[in-house]
Protein backbone atom coordinates (compact mmCIF):
# COMPACT_ATOMS: atom_id res chain seq x y z
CA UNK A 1 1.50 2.13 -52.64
CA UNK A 2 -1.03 2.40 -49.70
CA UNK A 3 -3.53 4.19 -49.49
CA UNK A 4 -3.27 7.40 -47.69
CA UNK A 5 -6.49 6.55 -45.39
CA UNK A 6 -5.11 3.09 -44.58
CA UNK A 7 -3.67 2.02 -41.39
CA UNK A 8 -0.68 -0.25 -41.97
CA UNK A 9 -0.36 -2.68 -39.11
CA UNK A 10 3.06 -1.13 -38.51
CA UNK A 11 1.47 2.59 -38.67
CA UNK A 12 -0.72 1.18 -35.90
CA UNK A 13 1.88 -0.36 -34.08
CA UNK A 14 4.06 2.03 -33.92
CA UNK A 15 1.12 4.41 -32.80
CA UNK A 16 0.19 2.08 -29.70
CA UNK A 17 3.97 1.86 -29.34
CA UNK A 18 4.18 5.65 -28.48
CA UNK A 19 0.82 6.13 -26.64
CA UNK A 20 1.94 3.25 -24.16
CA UNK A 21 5.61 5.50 -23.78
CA UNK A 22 3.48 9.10 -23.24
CA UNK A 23 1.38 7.13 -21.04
CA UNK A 24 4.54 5.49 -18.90
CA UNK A 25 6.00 8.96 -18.86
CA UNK A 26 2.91 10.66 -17.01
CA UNK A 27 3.03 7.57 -14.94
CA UNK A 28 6.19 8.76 -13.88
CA UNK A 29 5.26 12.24 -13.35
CA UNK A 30 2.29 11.03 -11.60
CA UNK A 31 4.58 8.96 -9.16
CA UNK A 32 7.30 11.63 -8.96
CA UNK A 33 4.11 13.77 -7.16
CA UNK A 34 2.58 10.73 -4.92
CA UNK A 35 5.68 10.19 -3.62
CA UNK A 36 6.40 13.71 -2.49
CA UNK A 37 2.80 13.60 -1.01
CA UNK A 38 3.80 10.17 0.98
CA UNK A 39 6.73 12.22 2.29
CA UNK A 40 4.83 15.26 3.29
CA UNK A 41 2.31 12.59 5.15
CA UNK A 42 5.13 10.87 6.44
CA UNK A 43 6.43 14.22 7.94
CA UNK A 44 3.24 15.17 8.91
CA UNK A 45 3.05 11.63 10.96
CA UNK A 46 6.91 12.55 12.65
CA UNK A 47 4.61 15.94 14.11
CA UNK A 48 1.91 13.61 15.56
CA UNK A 49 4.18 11.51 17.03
CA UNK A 50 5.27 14.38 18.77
CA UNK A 51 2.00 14.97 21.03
CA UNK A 52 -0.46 11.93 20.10
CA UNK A 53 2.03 8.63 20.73
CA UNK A 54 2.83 8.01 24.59
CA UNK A 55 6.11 7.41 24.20
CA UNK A 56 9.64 8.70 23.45
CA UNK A 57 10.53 5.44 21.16
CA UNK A 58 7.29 5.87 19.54
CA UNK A 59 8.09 9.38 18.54
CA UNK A 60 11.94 7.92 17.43
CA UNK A 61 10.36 5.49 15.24
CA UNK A 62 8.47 8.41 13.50
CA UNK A 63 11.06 10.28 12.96
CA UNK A 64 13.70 8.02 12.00
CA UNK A 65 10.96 6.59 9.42
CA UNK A 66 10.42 9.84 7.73
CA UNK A 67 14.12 10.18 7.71
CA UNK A 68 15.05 7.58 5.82
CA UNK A 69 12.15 7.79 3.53
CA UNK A 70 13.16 11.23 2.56
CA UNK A 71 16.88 10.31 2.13
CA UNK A 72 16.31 7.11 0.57
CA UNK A 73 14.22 9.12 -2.27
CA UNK A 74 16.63 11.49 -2.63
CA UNK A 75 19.70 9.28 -2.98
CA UNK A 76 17.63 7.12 -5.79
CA UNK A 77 17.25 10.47 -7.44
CA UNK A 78 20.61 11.59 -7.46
CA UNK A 79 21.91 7.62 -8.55
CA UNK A 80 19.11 7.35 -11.39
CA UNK A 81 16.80 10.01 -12.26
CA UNK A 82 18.74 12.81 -12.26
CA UNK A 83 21.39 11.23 -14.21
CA UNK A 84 18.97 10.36 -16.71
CA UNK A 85 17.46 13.56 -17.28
CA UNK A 86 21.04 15.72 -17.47
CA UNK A 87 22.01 12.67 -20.64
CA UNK A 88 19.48 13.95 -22.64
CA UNK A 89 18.70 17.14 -21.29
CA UNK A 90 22.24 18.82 -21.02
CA UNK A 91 20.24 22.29 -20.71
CA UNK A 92 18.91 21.11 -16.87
CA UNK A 93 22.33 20.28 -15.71
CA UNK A 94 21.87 23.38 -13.45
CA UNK A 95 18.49 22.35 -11.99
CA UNK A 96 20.09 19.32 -11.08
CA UNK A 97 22.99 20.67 -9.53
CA UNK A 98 20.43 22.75 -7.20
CA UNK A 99 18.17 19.79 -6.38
CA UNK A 100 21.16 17.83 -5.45
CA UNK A 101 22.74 20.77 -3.27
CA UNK A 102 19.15 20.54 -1.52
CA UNK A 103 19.25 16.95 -1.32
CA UNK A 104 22.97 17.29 0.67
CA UNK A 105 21.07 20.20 2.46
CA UNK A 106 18.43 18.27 3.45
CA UNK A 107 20.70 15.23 5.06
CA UNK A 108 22.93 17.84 6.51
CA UNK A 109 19.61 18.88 8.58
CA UNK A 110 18.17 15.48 8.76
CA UNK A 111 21.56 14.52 10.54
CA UNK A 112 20.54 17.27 13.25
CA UNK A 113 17.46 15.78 13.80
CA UNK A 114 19.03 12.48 14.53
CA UNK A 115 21.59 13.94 16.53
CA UNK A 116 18.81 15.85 18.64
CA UNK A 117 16.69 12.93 18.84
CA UNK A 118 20.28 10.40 20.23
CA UNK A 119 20.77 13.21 22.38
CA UNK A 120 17.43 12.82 24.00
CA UNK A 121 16.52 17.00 23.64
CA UNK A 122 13.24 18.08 23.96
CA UNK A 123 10.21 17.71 21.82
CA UNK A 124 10.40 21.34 21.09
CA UNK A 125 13.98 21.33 19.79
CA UNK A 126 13.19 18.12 17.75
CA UNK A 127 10.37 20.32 16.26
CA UNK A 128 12.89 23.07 15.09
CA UNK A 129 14.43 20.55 13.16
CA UNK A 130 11.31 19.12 11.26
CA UNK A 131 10.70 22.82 10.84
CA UNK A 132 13.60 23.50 9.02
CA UNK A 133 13.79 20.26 7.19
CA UNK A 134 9.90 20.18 6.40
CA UNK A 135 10.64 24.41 4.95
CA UNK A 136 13.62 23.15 3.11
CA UNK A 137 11.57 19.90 1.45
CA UNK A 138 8.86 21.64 0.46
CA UNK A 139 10.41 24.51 -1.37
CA UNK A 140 12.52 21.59 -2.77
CA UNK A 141 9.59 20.03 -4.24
CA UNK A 142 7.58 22.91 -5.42
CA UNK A 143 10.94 23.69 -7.48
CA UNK A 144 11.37 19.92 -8.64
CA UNK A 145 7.86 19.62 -9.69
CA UNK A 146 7.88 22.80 -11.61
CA UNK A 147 10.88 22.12 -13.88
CA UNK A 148 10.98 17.91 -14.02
CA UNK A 149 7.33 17.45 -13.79
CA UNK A 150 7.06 18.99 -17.85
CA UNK A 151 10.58 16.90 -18.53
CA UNK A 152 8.67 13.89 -17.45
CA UNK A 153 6.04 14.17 -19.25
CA UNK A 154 6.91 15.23 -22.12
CA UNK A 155 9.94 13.57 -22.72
CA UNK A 156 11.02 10.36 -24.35
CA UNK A 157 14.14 10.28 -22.36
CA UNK A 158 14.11 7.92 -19.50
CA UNK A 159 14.67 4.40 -19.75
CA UNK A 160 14.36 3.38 -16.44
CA UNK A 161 12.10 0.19 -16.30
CA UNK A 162 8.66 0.02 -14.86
CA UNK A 163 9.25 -0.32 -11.02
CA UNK A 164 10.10 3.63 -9.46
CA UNK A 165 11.80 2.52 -6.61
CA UNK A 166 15.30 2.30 -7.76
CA UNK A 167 14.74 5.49 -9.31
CA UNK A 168 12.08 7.40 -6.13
CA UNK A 169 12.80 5.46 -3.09
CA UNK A 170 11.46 2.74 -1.45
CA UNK A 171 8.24 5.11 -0.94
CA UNK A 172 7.46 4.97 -4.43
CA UNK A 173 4.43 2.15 -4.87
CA UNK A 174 6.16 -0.43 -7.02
């Protein structure tokens, strides 16, 4: 029988084992929160656009990047991460169902921005969209960070790999 002070080199093993999981679960936490800051940059750059580039395409290439950035993430979320979570955490199933309702919310406004944009409208009226979708996004990911951000953390649960984009977007750093 071992020792009670002893390290068995499966004992230590199995300890590295779980450090290296808590650790790739804060990873993911960490990433879930870069990539929502890449997003708010990336809107922030779709407002520039508006007064600092010289012309309309300029401003269209702006906006149409932030666009797809934003739904890209969000349809990675809805095909991977959320279905993750809602397998082992039955209890968020109703957190999910709100994030996804934002997430069709959000590309329900993000296809009025594209419309506005195709229909050649003003600057100002394409700002009343990014206003609305920019409010919408960021009370989306205040309420995403405060009840996945713990669940990522502290959770076991995914088994998604090592590369977020599948699971964040194409904005996530691989």
């Amino acid at each position: 029988m071992p020792l009670p002070h002893r390290r068995t080199a499966r004992s230590v093993e199995h300890r590295r084992s779980a450090v290296a999981e808590a650790e790739r679960l804060i990873a993911w936490a960490d990433e879930l929160r870069r990539v929502h800051a890449r997003l708010r940059e990336a809107l922030e750059l779709a407002y520039d656009g508006d007064s600092d580039l010289d012309t309309e395409k300029d401003l269209l290439l702006y906006c149409w990047g932030f666009c797809v950035a934003l739904d890209g993430h969000h349809r990675a979320e809805d095909a991977m991460l959320f279905p993750a979570i809602v397998a082992t955490r039955p209890d968020l199933a109703k957190v999910i169902a709100t994030l996804s309702a934002d997430h069709t919310m959000i590309e329900h406004l993000i296809g009025g921005l594209r419309t506005a944009m195709e229909a050649g409208l003003s600057a100002e009226e394409k700002r009343r969209h990014l206003d609305g979708i920019g409010a919408v996004m960021e009370t989306h990911f205040r309420f995403e960070e405060k009840k996945l951000i713990e669940v990522l953390e502290a959770s076991a649960l995914l088994s998604l790999g090592d590369d977020p984009t599948p699971v964040l977007g194409a904005i996530a750093a691989p």
